[in-house]
Protein backbone atom coordinates (compact mmCIF):
# COMPACT_ATOMS: atom_id res chain seq x y z
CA UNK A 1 53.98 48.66 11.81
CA UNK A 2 57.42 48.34 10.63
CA UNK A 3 59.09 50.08 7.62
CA UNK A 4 62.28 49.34 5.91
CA UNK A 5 62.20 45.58 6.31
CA UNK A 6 63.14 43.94 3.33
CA UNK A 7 62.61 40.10 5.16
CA UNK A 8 63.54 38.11 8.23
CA UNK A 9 65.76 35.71 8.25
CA UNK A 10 64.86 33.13 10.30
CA UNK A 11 68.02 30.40 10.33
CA UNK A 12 67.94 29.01 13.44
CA UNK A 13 64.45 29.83 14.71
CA UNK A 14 62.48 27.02 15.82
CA UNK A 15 58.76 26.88 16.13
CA UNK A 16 59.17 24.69 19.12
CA UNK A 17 60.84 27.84 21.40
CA UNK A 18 59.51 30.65 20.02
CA UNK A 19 60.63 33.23 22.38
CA UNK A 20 64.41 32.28 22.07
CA UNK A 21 65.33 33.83 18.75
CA UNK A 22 62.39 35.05 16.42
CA UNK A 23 65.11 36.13 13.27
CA UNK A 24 67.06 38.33 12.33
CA UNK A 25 65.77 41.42 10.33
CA UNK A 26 67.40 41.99 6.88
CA UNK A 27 66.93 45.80 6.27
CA UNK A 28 65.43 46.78 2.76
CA UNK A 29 68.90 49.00 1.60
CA UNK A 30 66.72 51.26 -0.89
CA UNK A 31 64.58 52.57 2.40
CA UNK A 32 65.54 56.37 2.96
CA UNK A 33 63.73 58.73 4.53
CA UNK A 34 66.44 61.45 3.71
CA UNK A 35 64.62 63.10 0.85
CA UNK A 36 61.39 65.27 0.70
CA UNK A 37 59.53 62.40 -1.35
CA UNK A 38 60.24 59.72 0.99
CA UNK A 39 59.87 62.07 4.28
CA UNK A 40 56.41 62.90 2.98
CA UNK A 41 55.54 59.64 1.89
CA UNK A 42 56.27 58.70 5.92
CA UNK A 43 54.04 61.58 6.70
CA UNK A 44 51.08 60.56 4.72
CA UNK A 45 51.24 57.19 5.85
CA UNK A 46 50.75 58.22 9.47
CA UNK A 47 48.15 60.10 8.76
CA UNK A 48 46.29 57.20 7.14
CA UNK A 49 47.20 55.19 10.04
CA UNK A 50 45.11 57.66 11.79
CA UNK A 51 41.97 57.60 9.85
CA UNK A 52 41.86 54.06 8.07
CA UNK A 53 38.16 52.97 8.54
CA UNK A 54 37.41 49.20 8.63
CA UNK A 55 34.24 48.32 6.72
CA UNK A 56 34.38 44.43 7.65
CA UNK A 57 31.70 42.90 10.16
CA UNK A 58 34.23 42.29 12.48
CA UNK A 59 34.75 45.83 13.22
CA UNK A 60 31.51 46.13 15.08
CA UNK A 61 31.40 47.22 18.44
CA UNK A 62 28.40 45.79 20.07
CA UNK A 63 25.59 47.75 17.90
CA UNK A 64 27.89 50.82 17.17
CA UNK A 65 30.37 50.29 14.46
CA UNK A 66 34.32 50.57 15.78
CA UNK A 67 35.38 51.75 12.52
CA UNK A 68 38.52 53.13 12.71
CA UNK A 69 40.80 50.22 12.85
CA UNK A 70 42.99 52.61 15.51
CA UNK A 71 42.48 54.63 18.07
CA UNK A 72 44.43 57.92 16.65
CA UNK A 73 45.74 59.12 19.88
CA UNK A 74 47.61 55.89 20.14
CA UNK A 75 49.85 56.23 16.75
CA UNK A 76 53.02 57.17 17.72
CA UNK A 77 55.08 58.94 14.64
CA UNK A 78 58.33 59.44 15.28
CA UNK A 79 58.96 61.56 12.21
CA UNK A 80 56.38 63.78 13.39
CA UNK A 81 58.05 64.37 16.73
CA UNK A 82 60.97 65.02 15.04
CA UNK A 83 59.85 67.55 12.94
CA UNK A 84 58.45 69.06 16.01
CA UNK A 85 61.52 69.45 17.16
CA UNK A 86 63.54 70.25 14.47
CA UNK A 87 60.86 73.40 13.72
CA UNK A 88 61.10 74.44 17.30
CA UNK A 89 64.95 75.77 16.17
CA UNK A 90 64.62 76.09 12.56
CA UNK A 91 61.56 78.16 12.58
CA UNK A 92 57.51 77.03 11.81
CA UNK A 93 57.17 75.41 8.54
CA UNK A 94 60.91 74.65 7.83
CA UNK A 95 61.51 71.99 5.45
CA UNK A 96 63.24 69.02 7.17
CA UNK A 97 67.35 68.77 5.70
CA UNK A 98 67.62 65.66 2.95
CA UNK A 99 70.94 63.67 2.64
CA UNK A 100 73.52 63.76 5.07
CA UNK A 101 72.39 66.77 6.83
CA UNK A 102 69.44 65.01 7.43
CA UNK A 103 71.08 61.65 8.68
CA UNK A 104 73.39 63.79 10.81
CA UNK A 105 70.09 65.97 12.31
CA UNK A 106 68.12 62.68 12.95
CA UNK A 107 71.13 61.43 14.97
CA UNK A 108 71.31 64.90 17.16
CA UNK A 109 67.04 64.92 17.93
CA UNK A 110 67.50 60.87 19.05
CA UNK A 111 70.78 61.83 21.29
CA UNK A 112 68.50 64.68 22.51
CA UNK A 113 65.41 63.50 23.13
CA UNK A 114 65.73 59.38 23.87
CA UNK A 115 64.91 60.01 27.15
CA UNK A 116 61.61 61.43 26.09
CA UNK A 117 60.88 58.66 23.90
CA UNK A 118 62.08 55.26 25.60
CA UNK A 119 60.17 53.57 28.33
């Protein structure tokens, strides 16, 4: 799932080679995630992720229904790991920062902690 897409431009991708150049992404400029709202908005929505059921036939699993469309130990929320560690030296329960602060906090956890998160 990706958020903050606006559209992708696709000049110059051709159907024919598929795996040479799928777009380019054109960034919605409206997406934030620096404010409360929006932060909790992000939270809420991985939630969800976790717990959306599927109630099509498709979603069967043999004679048990599958219906959880997925598997909630495999959602990956990197606003949640962030606010992990952001709490760890803020204290429990701290509100995440909004604005700049926030923008310049997000930038210090990935500088921190890519090497937990890539690969």
């Amino acid at each position: 799932l990706a958020v903050g897409m606006d559209t992708m431009d696709r000049d110059g991708f051709s159907r024919w080679e598929p795996n040479e150049f799928r777009g380019t992404v054109v960034w919605d400029p409206h997406f934030r995630l620096d404010t409360h709202e929006m932060q909790q908005a992000f939270f809420d929505l991985c939630s969800s992720l976790r717990t959306f059921e599927c109630k099509a036939p498709g979603c069967l699993s043999g004679n048990t229904p599958n219906t959880l469309v997925l598997n909630a130990s495999e959602v990956s929320c990197f606003l949640e790991s962030y606010r992990d560690w952001y709490q760890a030296s803020h204290g429990a329960g701290a509100p995440l920062p909004e604005g700049a602060a926030f923008n310049t906090s997000l930038l210090a956890y990935r500088n921190e902690e890519a090497d937990n998160h890539v690969g």
